[in-house]
N, C-alpha and C. Protein backbone atom coordinates (compact mmCIF):
# COMPACT_ATOMS: atom_id res chain seq x y z
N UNK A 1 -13.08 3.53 26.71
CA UNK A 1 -12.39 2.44 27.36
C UNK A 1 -10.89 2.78 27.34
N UNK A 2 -10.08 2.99 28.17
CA UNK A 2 -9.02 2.99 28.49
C UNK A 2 -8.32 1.33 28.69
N UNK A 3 -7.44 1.83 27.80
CA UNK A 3 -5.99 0.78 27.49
C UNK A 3 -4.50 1.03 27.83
N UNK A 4 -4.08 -0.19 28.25
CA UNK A 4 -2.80 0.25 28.28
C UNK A 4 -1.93 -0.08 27.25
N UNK A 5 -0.58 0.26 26.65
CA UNK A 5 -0.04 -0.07 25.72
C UNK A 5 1.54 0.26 26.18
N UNK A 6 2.25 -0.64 25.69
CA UNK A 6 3.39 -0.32 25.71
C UNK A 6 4.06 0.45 25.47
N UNK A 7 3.93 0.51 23.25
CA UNK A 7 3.92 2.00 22.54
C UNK A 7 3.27 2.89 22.93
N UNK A 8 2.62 3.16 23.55
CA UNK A 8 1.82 4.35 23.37
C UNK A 8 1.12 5.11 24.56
N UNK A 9 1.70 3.97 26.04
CA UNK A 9 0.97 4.64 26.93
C UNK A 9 -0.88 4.09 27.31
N UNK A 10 -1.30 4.78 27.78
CA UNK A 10 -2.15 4.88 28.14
C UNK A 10 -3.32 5.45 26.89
N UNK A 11 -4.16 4.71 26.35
CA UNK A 11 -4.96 5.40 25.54
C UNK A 11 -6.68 4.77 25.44
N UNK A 12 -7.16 5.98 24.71
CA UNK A 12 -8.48 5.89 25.22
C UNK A 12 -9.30 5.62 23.91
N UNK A 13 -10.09 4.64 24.07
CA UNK A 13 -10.46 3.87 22.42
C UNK A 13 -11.90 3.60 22.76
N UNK A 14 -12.71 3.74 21.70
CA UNK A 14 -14.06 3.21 21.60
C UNK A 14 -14.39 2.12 22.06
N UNK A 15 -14.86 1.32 22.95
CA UNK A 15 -15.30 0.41 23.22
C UNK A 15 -16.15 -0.65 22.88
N UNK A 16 -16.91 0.22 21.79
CA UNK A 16 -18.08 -0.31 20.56
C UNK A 16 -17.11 -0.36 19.49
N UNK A 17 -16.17 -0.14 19.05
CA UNK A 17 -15.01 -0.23 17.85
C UNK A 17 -14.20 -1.54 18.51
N UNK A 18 -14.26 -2.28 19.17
CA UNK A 18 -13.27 -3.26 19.43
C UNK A 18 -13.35 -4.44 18.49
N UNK A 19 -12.51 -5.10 17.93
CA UNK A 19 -12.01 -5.92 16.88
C UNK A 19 -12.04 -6.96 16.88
N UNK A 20 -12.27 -7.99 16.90
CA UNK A 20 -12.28 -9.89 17.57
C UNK A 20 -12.05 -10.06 16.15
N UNK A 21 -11.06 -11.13 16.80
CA UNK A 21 -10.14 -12.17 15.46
C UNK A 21 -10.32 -13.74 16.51
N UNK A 22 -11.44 -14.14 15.57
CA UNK A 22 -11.66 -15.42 16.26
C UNK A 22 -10.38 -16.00 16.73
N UNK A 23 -9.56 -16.07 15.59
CA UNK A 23 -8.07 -17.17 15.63
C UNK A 23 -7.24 -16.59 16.11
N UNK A 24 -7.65 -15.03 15.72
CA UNK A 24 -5.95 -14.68 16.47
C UNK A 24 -5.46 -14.35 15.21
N UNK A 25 -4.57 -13.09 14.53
CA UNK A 25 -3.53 -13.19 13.67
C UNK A 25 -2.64 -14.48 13.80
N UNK A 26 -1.90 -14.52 12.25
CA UNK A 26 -1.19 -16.06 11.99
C UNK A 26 -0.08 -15.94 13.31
N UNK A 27 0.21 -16.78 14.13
CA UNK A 27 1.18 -16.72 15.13
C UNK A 27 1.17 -16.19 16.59
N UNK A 28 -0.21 -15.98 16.29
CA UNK A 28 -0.60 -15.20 17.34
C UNK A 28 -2.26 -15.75 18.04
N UNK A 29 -2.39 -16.94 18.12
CA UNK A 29 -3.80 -17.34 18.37
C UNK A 29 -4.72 -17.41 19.57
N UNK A 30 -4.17 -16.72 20.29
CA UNK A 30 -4.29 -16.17 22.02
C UNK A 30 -4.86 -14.42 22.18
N UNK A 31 -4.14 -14.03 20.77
CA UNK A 31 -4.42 -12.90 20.93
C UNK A 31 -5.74 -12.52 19.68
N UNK A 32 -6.87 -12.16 20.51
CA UNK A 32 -8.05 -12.04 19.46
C UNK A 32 -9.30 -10.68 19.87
N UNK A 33 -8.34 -9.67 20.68
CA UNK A 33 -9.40 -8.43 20.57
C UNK A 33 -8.18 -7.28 20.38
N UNK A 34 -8.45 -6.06 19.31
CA UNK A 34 -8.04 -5.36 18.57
C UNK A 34 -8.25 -3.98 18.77
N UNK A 35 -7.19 -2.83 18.51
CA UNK A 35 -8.12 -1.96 18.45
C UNK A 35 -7.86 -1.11 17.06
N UNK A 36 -7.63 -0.38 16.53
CA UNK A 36 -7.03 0.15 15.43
C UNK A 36 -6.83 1.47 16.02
N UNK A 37 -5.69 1.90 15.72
CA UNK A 37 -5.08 3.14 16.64
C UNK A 37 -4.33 4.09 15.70
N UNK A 38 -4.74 5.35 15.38
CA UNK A 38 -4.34 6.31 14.43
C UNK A 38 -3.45 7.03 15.46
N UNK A 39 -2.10 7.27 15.65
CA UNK A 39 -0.74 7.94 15.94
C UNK A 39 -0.61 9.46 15.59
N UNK A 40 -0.95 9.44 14.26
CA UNK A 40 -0.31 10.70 13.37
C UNK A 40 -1.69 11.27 12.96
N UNK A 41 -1.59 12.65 12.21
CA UNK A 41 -2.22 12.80 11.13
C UNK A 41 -2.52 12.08 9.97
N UNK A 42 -1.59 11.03 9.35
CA UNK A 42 -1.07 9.95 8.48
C UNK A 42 -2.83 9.14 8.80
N UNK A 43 -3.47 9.23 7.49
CA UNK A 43 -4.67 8.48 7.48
C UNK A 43 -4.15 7.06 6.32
N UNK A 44 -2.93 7.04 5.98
CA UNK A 44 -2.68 5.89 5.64
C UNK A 44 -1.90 4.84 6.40
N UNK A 45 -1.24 4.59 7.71
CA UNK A 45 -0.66 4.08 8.18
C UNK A 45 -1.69 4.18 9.99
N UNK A 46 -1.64 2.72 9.80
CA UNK A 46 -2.18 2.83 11.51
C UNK A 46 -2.01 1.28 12.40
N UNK A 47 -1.62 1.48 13.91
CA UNK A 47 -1.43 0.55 14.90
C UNK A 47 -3.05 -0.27 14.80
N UNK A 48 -2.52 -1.47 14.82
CA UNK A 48 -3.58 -2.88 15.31
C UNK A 48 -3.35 -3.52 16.59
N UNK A 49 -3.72 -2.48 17.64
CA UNK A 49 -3.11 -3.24 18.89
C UNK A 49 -3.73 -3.99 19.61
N UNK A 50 -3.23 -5.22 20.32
CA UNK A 50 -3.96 -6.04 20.67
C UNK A 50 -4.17 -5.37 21.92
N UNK A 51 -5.59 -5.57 22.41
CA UNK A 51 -5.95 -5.86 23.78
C UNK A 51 -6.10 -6.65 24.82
N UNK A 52 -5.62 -8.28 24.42
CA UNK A 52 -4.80 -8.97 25.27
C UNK A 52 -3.41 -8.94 25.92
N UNK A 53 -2.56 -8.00 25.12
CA UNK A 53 -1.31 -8.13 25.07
C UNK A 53 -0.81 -6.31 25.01
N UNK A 54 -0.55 -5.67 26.38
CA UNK A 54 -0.20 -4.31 25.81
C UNK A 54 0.89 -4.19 25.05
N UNK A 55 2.20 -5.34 24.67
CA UNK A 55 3.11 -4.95 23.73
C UNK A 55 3.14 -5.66 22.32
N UNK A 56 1.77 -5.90 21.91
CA UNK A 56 2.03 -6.45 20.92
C UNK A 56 0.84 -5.33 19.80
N UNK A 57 1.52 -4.81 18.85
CA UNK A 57 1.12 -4.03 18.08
C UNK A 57 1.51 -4.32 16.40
N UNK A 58 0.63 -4.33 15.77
CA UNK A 58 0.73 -4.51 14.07
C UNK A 58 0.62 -3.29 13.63
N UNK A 59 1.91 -2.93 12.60
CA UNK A 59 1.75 -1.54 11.43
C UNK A 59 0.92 -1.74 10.64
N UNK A 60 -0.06 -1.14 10.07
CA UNK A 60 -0.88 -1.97 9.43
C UNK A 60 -1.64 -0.39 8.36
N UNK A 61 -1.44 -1.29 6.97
CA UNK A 61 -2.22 0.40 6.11
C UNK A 61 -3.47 -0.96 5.12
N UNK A 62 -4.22 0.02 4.26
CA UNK A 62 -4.66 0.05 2.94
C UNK A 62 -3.74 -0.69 2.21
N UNK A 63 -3.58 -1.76 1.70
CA UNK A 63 -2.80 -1.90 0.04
C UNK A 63 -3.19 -1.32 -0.70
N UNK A 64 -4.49 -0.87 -0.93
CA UNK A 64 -5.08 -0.19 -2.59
C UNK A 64 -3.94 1.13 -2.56
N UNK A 65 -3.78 1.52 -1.45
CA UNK A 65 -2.97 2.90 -1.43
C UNK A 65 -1.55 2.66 -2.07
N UNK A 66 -1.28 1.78 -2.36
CA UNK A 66 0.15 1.08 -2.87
C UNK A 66 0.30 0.02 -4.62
N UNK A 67 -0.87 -0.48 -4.05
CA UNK A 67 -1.06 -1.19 -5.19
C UNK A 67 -2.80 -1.46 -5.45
N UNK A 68 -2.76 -0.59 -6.05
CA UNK A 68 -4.26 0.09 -6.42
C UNK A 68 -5.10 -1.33 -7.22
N UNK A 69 -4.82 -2.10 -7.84
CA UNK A 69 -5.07 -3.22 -8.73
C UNK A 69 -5.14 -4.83 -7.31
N UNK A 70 -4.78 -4.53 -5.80
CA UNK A 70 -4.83 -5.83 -5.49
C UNK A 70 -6.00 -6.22 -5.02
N UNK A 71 -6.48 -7.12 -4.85
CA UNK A 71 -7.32 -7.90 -4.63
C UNK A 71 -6.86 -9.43 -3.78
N UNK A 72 -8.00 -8.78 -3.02
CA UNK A 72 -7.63 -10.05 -1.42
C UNK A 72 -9.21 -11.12 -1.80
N UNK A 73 -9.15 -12.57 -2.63
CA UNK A 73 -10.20 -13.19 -2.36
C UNK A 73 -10.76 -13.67 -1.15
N UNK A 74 -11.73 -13.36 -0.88
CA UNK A 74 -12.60 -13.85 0.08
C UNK A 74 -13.53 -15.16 -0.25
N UNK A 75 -13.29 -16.02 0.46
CA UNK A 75 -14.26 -17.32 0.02
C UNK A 75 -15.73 -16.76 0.48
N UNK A 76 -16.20 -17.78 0.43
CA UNK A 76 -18.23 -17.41 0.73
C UNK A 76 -17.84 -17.58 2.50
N UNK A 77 -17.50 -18.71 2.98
CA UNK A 77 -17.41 -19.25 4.13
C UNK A 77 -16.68 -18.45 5.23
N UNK A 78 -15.90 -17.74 4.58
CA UNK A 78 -15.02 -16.41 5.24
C UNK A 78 -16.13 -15.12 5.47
N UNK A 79 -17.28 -14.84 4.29
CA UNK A 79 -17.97 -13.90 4.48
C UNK A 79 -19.21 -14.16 5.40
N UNK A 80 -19.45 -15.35 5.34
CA UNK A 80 -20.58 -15.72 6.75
C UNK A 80 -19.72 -16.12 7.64
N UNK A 81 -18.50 -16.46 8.03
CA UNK A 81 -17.96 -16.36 9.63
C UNK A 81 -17.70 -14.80 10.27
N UNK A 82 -17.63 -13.69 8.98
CA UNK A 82 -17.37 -12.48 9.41
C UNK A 82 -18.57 -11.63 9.25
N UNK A 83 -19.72 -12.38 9.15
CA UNK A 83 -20.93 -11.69 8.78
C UNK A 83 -20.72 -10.28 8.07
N UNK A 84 -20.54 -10.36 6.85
CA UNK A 84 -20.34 -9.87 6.28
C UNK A 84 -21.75 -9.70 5.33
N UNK A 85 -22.32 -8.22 5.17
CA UNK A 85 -23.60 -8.39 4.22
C UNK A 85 -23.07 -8.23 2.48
N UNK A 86 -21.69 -7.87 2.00
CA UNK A 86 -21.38 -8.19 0.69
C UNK A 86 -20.05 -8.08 0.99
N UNK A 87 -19.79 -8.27 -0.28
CA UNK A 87 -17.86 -7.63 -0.41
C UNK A 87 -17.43 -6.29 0.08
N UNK A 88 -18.56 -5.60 -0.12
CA UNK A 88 -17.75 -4.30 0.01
C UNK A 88 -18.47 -3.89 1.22
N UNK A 89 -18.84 -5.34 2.52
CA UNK A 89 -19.03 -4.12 3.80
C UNK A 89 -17.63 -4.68 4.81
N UNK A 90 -16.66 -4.79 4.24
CA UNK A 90 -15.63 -4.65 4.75
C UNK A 90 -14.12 -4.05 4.45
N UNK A 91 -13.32 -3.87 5.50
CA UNK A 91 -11.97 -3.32 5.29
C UNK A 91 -10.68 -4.28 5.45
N UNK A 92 -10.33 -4.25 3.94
CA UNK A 92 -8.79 -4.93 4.32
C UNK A 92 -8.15 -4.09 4.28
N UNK A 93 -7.13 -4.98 5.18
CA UNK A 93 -5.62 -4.17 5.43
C UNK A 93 -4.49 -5.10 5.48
N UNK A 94 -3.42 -4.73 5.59
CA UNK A 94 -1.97 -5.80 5.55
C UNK A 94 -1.13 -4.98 6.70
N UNK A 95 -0.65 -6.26 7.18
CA UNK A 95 0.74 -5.98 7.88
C UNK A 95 1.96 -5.68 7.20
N UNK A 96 2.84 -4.38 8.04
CA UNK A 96 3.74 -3.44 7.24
C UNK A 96 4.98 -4.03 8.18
N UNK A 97 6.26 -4.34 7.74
CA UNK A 97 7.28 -4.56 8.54
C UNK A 97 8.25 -3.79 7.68
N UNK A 98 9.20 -3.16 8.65
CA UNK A 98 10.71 -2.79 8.32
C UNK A 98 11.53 -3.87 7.59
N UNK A 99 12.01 -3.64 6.29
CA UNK A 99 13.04 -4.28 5.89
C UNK A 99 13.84 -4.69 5.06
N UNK A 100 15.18 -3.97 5.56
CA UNK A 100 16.18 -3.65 4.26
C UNK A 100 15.85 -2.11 3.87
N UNK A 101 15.77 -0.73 4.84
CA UNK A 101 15.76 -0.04 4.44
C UNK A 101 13.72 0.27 3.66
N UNK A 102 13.24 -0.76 3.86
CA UNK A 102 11.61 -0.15 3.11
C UNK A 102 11.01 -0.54 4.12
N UNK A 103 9.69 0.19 3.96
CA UNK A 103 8.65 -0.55 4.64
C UNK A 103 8.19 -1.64 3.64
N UNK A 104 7.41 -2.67 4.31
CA UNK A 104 7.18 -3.85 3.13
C UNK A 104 5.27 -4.26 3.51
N UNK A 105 4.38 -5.01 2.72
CA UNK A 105 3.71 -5.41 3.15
C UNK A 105 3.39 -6.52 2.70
N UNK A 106 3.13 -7.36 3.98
CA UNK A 106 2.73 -8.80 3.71
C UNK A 106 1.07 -9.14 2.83
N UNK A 107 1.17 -8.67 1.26
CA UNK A 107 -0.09 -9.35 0.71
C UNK A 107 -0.44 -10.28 0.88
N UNK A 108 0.18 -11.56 0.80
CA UNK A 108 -0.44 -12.55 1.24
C UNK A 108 -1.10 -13.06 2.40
N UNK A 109 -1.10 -11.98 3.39
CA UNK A 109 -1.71 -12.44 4.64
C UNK A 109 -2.74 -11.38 4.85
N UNK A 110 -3.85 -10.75 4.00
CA UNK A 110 -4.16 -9.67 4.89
C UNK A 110 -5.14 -9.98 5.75
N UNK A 111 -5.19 -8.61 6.18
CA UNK A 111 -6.70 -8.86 7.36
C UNK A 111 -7.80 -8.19 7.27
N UNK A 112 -9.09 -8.91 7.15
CA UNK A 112 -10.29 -8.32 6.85
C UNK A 112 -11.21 -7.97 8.01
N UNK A 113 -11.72 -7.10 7.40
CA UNK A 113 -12.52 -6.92 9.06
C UNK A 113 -13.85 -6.50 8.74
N UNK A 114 -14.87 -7.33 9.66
CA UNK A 114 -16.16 -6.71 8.25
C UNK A 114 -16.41 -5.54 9.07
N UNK A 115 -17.19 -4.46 8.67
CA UNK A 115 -17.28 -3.08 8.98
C UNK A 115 -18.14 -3.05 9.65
N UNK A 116 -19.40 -4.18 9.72
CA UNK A 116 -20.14 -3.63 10.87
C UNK A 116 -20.44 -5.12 11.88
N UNK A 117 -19.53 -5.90 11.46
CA UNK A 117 -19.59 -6.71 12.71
C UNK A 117 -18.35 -6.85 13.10
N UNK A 118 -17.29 -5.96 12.95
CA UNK A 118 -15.91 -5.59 14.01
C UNK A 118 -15.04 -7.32 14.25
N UNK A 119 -15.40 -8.01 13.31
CA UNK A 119 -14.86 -9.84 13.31
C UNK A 119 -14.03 -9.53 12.30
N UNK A 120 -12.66 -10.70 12.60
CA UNK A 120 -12.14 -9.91 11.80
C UNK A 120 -11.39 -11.38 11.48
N UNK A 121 -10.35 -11.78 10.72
CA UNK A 121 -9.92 -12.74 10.17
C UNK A 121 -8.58 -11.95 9.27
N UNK A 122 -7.34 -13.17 9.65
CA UNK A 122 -6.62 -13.30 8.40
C UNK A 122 -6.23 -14.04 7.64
N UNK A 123 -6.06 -14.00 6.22
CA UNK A 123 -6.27 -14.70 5.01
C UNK A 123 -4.91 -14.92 4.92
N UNK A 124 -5.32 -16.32 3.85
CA UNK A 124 -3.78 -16.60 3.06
C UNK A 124 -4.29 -16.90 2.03
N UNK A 125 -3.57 -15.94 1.45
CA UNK A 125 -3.87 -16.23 -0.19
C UNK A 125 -2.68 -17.01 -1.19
N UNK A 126 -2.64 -17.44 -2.01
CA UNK A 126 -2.25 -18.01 -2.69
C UNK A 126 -1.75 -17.38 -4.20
N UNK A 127 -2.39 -16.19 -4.63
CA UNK A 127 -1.95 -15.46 -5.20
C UNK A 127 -0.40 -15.54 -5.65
N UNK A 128 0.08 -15.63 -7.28
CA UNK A 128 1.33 -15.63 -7.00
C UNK A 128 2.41 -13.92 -7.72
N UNK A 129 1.35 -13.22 -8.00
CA UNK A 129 1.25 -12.05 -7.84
C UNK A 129 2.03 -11.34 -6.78
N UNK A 130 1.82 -11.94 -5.87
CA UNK A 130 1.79 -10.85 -4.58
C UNK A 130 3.13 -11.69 -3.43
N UNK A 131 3.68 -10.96 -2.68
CA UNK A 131 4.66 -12.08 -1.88
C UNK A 131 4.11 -11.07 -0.40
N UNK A 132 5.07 -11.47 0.29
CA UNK A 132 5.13 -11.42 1.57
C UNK A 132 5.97 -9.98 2.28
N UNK A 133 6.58 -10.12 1.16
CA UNK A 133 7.36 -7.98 1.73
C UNK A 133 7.26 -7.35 0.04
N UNK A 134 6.39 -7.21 -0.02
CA UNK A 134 6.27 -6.15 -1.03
C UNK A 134 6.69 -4.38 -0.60
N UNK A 135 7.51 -3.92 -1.22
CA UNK A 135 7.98 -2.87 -0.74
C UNK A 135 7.25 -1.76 -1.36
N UNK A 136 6.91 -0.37 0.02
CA UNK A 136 5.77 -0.19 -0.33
C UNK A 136 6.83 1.32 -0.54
N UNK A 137 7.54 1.90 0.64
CA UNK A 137 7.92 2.87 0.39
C UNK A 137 9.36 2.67 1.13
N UNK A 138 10.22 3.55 0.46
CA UNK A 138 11.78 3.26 1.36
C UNK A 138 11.76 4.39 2.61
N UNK A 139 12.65 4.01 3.46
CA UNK A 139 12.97 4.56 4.78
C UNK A 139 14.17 4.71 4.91
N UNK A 140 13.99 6.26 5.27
CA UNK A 140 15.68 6.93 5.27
C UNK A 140 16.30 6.49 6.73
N UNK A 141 17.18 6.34 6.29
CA UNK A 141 18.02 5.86 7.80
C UNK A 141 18.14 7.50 8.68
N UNK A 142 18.20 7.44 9.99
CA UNK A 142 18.39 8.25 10.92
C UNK A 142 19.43 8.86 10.37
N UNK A 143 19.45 10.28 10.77
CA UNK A 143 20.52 11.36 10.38
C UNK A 143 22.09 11.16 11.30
N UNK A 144 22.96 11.06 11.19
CA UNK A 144 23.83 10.56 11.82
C UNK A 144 24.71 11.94 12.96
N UNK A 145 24.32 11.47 13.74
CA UNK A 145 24.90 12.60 14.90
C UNK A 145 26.37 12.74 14.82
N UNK A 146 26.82 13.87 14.59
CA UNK A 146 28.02 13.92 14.90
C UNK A 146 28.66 14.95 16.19
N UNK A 147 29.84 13.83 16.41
CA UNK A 147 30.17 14.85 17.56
C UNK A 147 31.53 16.29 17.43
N UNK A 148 31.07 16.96 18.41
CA UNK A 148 31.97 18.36 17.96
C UNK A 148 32.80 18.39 19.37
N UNK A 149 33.76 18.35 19.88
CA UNK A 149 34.45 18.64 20.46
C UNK A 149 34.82 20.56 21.46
């Protein structure tokens, strides 16, 4: 299936891999089919792009890769809307934003996706552990051009 995207052009994605978020990410409740889009070699960092919307795209990794100890609760009622056959037939992930120099990730909101029914949901947790830009790794600012005469 061919997509269009803002970032990225024109790209070509599984069609049986497509993503439904009943609600929509928080702020976003219009937008509810997904694709997950690997860029790089980088198997820890990857695009959540919507397929309603070619410019709207989520950075999106693993937390365990960062913070190996977190834990995203899932209610029961969350695991039968995502048909989910246990805990572990799904993948969370969190949204990554720029800021202040790091990348950050929003724990408290992640997004689950069960693995073999491609439904996907995001949580708010309550956790007071965890905040909203947890900084995962810093980002060097651009090398500064100089000019030579």
């Amino acid at each position: 299936m061919l997509i269009e995207t803002t970032r990225f052009g024109k790209v070509n994605i599984d069609g049986s891999r497509v993503i439904t978020c009943k609600d929509g990410p928080l702020g976003f409740p219009n937008h509810r089919r997904f694709a997950l889009i690997q860029t790089t070699g980088d198997e820890v960092f990857f695009w959540l792009q919507s397929l309603d919307d070619p410019a709207l795209a989520f950075l999106v990794c693993d937390p365990l890769v960062y913070v190996p100890d977190y834990q995203a609760q899932i209610r029961p009622d969350d695991v039968k809307a995502l048909q989910l056959r246990d805990l572990t037939d799904c993948r969370v992930l969190v949204i990554v934003n720029k800021n202040n120099g790091y990348l950050t990730a929003n724990l408290l909101g992640p997004l689950v996706i069960g693995a073999h029914s491609l439904l996907a949901k995001q949580l708010v947790l309550s956790d007071k552990r965890y905040g909203t830009r947890h900084p995962l790794v810093r980002v060097d600012p651009p090398a500064a051009v100089s000019k030579t005469a």
